[in-house]
Protein backbone atom coordinates (compact mmCIF):
# COMPACT_ATOMS: atom_id res chain seq x y z
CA UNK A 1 32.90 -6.22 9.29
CA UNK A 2 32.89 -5.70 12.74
CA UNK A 3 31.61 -8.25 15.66
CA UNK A 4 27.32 -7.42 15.73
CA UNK A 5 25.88 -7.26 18.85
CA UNK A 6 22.27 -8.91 19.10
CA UNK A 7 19.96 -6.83 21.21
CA UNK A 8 17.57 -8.59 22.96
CA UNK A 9 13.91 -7.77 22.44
CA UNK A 10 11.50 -9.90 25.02
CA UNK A 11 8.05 -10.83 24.38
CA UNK A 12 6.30 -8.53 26.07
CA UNK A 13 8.28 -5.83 24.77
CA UNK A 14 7.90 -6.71 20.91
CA UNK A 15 4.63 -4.79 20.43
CA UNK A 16 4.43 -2.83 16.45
CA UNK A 17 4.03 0.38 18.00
CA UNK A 18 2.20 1.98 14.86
CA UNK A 19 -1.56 1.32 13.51
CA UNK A 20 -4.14 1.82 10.95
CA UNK A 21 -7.28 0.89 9.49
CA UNK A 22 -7.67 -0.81 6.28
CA UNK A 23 -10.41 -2.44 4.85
CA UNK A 24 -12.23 -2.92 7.46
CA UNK A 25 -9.31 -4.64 10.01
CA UNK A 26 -6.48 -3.28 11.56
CA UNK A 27 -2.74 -3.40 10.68
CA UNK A 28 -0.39 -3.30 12.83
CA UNK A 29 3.39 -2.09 12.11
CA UNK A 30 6.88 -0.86 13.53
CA UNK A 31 7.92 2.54 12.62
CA UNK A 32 10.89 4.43 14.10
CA UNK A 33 9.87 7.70 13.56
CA UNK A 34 7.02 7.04 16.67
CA UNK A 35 7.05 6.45 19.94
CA UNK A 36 7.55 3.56 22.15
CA UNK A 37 9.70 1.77 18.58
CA UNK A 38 10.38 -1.70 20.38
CA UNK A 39 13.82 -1.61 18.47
CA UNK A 40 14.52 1.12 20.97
CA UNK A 41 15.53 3.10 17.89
CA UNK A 42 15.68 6.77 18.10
CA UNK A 43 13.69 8.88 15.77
CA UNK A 44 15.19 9.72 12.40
CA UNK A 45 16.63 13.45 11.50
CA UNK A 46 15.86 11.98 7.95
CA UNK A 47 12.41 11.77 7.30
CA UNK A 48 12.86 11.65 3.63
CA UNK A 49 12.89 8.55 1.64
CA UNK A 50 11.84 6.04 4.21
CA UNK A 51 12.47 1.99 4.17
CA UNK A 52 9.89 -0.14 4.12
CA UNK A 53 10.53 -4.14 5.44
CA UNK A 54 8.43 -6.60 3.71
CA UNK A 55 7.97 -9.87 5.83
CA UNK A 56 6.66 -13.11 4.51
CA UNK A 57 5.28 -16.35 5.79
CA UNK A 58 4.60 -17.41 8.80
CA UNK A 59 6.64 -14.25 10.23
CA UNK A 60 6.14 -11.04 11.23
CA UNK A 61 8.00 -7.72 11.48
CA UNK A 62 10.26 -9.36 14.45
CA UNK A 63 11.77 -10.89 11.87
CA UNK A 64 13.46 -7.35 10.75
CA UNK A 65 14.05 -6.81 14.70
CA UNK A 66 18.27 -7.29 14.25
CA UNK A 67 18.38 -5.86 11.30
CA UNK A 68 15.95 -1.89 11.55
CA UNK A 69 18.45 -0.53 14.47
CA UNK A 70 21.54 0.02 11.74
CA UNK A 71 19.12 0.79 9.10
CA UNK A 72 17.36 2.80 11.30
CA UNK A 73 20.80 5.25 11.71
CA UNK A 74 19.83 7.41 8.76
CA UNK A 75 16.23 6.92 7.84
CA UNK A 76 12.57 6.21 9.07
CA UNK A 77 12.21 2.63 8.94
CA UNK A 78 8.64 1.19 8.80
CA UNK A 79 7.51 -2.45 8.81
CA UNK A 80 4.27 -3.96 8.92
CA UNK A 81 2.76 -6.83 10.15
CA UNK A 82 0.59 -8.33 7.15
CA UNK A 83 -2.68 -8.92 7.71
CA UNK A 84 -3.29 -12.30 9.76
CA UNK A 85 -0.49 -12.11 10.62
CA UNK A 86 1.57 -10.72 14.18
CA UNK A 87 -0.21 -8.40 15.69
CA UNK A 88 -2.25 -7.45 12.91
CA UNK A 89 -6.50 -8.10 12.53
CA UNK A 90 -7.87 -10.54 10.57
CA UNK A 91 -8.55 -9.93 6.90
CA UNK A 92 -12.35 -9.47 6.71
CA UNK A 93 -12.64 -10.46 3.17
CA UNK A 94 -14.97 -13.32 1.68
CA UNK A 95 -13.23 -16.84 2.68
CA UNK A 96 -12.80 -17.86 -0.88
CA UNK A 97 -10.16 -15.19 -1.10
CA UNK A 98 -8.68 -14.67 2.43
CA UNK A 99 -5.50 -14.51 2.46
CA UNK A 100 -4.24 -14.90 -0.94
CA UNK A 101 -1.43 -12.74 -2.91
CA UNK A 102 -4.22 -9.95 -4.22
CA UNK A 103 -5.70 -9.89 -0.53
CA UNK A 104 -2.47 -9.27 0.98
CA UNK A 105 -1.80 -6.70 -1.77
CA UNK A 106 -4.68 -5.43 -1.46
CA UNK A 107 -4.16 -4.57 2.20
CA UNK A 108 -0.72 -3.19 2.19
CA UNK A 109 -2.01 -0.87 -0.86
CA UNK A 110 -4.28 0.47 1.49
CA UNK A 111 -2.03 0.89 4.53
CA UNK A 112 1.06 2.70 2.22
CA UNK A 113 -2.19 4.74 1.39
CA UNK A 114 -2.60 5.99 4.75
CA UNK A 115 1.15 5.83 6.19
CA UNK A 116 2.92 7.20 3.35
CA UNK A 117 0.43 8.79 0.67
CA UNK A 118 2.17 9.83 -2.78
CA UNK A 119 1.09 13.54 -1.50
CA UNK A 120 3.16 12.90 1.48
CA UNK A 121 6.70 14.15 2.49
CA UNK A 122 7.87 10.83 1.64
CA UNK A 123 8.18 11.33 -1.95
CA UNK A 124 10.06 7.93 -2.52
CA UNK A 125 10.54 4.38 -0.50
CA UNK A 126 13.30 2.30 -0.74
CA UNK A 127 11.92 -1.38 -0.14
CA UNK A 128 14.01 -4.09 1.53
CA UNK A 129 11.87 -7.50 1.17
CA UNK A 130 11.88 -11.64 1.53
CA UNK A 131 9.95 -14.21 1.14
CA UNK A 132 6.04 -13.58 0.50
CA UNK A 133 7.11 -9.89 1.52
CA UNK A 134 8.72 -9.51 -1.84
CA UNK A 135 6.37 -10.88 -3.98
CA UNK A 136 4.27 -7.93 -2.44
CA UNK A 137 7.31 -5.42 -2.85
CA UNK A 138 7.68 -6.23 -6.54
CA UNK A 139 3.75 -5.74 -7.09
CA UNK A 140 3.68 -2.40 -5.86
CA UNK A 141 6.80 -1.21 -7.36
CA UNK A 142 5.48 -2.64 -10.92
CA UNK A 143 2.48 -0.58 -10.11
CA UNK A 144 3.93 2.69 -8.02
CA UNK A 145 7.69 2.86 -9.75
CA UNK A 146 7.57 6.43 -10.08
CA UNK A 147 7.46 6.37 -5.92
CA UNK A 148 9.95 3.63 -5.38
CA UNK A 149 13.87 4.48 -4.71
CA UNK A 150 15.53 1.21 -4.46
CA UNK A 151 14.53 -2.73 -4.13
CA UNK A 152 16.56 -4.47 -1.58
CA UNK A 153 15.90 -8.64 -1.70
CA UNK A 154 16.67 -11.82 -0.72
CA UNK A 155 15.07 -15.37 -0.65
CA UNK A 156 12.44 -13.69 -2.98
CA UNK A 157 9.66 -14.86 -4.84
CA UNK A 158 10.88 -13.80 -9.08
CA UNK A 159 8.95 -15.61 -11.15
CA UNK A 160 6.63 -18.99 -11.44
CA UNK A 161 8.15 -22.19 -11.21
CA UNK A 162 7.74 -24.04 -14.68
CA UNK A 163 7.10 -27.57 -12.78
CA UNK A 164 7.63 -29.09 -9.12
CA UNK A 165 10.87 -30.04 -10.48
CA UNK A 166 12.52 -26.39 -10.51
CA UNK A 167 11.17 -26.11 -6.81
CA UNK A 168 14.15 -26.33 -4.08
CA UNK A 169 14.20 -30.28 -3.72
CA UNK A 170 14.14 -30.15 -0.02
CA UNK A 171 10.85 -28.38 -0.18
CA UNK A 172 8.82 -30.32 -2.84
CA UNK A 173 7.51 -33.16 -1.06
CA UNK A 174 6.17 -30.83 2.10
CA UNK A 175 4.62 -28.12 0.01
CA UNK A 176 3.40 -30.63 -2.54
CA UNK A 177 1.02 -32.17 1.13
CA UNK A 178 0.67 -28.84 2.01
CA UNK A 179 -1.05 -27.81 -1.44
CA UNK A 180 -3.31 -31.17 -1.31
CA UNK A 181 -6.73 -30.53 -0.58
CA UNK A 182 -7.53 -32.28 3.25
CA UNK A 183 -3.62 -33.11 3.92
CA UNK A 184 -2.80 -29.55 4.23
CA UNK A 185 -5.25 -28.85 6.64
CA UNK A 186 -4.03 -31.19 8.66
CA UNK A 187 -0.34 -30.63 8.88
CA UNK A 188 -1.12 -26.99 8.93
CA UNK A 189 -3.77 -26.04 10.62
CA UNK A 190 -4.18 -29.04 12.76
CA UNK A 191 -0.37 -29.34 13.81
CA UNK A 192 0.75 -25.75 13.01
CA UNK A 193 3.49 -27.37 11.47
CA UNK A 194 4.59 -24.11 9.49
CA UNK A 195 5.49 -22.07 12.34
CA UNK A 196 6.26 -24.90 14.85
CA UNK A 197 8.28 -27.11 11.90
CA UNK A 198 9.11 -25.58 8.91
CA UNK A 199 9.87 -22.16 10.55
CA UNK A 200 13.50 -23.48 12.50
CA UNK A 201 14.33 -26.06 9.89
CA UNK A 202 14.93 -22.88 7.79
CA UNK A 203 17.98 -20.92 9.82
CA UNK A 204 20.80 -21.94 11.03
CA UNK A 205 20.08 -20.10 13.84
CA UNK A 206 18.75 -21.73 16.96
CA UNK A 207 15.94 -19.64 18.34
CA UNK A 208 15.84 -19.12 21.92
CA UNK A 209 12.23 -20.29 23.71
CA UNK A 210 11.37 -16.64 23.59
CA UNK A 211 11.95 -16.06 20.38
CA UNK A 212 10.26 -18.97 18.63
CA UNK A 213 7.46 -18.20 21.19
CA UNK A 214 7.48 -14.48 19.53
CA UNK A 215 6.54 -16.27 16.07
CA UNK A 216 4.21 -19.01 17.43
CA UNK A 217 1.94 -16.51 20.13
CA UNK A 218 -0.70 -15.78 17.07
CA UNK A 219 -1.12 -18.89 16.13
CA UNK A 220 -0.24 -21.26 19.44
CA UNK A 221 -3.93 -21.89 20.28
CA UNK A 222 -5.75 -21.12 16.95
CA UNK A 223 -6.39 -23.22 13.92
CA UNK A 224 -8.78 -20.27 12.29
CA UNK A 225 -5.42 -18.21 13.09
CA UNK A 226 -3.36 -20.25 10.97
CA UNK A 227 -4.60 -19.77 8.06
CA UNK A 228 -2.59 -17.80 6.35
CA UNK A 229 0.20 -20.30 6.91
CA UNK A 230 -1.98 -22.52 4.71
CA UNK A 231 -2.91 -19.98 2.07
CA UNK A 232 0.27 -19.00 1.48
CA UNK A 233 1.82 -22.33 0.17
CA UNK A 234 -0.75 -22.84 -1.98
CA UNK A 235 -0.13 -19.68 -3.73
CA UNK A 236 3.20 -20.03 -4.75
CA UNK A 237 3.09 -19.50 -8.34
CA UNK A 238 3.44 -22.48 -10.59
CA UNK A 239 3.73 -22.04 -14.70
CA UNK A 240 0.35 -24.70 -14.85
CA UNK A 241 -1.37 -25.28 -11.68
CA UNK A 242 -2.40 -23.39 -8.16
CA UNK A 243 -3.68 -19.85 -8.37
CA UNK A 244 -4.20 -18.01 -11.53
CA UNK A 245 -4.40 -14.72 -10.02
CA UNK A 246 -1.52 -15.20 -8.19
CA UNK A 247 0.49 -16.37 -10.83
CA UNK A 248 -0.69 -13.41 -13.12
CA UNK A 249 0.36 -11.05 -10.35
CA UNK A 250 3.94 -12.70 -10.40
CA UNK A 251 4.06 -12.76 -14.15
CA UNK A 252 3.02 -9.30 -14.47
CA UNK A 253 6.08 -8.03 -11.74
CA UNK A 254 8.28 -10.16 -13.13
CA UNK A 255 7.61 -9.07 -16.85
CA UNK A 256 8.08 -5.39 -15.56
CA UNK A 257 11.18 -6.08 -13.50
CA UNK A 258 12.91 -7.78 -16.62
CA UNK A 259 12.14 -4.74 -18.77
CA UNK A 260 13.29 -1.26 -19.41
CA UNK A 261 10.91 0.26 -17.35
CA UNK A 262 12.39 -1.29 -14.54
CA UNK A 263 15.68 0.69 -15.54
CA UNK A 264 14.81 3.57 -13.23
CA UNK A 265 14.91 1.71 -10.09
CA UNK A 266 18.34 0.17 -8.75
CA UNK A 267 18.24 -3.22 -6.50
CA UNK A 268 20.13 -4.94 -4.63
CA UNK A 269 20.18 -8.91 -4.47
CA UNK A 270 21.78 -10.24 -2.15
CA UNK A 271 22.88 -13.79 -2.47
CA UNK A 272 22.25 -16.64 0.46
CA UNK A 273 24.44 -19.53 0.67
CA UNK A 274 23.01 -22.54 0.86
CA UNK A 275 19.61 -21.04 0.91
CA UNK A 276 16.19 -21.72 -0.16
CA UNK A 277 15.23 -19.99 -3.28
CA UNK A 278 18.89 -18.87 -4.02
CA UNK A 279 19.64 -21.25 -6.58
CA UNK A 280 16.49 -20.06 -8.46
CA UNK A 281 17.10 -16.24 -8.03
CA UNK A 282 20.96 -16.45 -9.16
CA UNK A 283 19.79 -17.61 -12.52
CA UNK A 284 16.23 -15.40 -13.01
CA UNK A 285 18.17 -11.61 -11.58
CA UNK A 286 20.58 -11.93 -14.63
CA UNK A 287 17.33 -10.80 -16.84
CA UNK A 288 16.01 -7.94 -14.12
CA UNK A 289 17.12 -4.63 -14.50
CA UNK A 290 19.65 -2.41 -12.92
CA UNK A 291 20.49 -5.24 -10.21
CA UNK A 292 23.30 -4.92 -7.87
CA UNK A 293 25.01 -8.37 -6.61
CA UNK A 294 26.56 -8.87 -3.49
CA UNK A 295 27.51 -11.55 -0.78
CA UNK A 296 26.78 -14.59 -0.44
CA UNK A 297 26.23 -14.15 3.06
CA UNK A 298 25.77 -17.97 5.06
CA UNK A 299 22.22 -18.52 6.08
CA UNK A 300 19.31 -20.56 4.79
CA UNK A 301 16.02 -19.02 4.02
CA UNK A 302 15.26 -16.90 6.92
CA UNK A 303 18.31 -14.97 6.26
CA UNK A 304 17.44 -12.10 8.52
CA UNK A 305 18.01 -14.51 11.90
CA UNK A 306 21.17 -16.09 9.80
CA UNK A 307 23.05 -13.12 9.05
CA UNK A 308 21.20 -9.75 9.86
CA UNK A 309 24.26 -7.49 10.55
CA UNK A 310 26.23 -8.29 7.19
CA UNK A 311 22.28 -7.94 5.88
CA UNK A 312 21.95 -4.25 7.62
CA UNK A 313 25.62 -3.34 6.79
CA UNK A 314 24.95 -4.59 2.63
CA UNK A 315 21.52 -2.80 2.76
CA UNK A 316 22.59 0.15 3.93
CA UNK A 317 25.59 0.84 1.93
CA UNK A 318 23.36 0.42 -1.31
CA UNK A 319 21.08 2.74 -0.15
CA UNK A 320 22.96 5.01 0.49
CA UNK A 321 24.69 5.14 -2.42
CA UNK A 322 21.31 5.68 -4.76
């Protein structure tokens, strides 16, 4: 492949540069086919068949930053900021259920709704996703396949874990605090230690003062903003404790994606080396459907700051090829 050239995107620049309402907040999101794209991208000739990037916890759609200028060549590229979460609103929902899988999917129903309704132009998406962002990608495909034209994934959230023991080692005792009642207030929303910790320990990459301070500038002087960094570990889906509706959700996707309904729409995996949740996906995409396997490319769980161009280069030869 040839050499990549990073561009550099400052702070101030980085603003989503598209927005909607949904239930009751605001989402925020990058799309190339507007202006002022802070990827600097121009806008697509090919409107048709759009990607959507899927980001998960504690990121935001700067982490797709390196990665939506190649993809960006041949097609519309969208990616929004989940609610809570970059320069999105605050969910408004009761505080029981802030935050959680459903309220998350509940959101980004609502905002494909409104930025690419089934009666659109748009008649099919092509979904590249990580982290929390696919778990979200493989709900609404299990629930809108007929509008889906390819799953691109990584570092992705397939199925529930059957006990702590099946979790990536390195991860089990700080999730394990982080899901105690008390203890994960405290390392989370007390010392932000998601975004300001857990966040660099999981790239290779070292990122530059700006760039960490692109990921920390929601939740820097919050606690009540960091929520959804504490939320989100405690929904990771477990075969006998944590979140029942969560783990339904997973079940559900995962039941669909392992079936023949799945058939009609091709992924991609591609494989991380080390990684996070590698290990775990190598063994669970032999039973999905109509996969694809490439790489490994070298990175840990945050791929997309590891290796975005052999990312962009894998993601867009797949999709153009379905």
């Amino acid at each position: 492949m040839q050499p990549f050239l990073f561009r550099k995107f400052s702070t101030a620049a980085w603003r989503p540069n598209g927005a909607c309402n949904v239930l009751s907040t605001t989402m925020k999101y990058v799309d190339t086919a507007l202006p002022n794209c802070p990827t600097n991208a121009s806008p697509p000739s090919n409107t048709k068949e759009p990607i959507v990037l899927l980001h998960g916890n504690p990121t935001s759609s700067y982490l797709w930053r390196h990665i939506i200028p190649e993809l960006s060549k041949s097609r519309r590229c969208l990616a929004p900021d989940l609610v809570g979460m970059g320069d999105s609103g605050d969910s408004k929902t009761e505080l029981s259920t802030r935050y959680t899988l459903k309220d998350h999917a509940n959101h980004l129903d609502a905002w494909f709704n409104q930025t690419l309704p089934a009666d659109g132009t748009e008649t099919k998406i092509h979904l590249v996703v990580q982290d929390w962002g696919s778990a979200l990608g493989f709900d609404w495909s299990a629930r809108h396949s007929e509008r889906v034209a390819s799953i691109t994934f990584f570092e992705a959230v397939m199925e529930p874990f059957p006990n702590w023991e099946e979790f990536p080692t390195s991860g089990q005792s700080i999730f394990q605090k982080m899901r105690t009642p008390d203890v994960g207030e405290i390392i989370v929303l007390e010392k932000n230690t998601f975004v300001k910790k857990i966040l660099p320990a999981s790239m290779h990459k070292e990122l530059s003062p700006e760039e960490a301070s692109v990921y920390n500038k929601r939740y820097e002087h919050s606690q009540k903003a960091r929520l959804p960094t504490l939320v989100w570990p405690r929904q990771i889906p477990f075969a006998n404790e944590g979140c029942a509706v969560a783990r339904d959700i997973v079940q559900n996707y995962c039941a669909f994606h392992s079936s023949s309904s799945s058939d009609t729409i091709p992924k991609l995996y591609i494989d991380v080396e080390p990684g996070f949740f590698a290990p775990n996906n190598r063994e669970i995409v032999q039973r999905w459907k109509n996969v694809t396997v490439v790489g490994p490319v070298q990175g840990l769980h945050f791929a997309q700051e590891d290796a975005p161009h052999e990312i962009a280069q894998l993601t867009s030869n797949f999709i153009s090829t379905v």
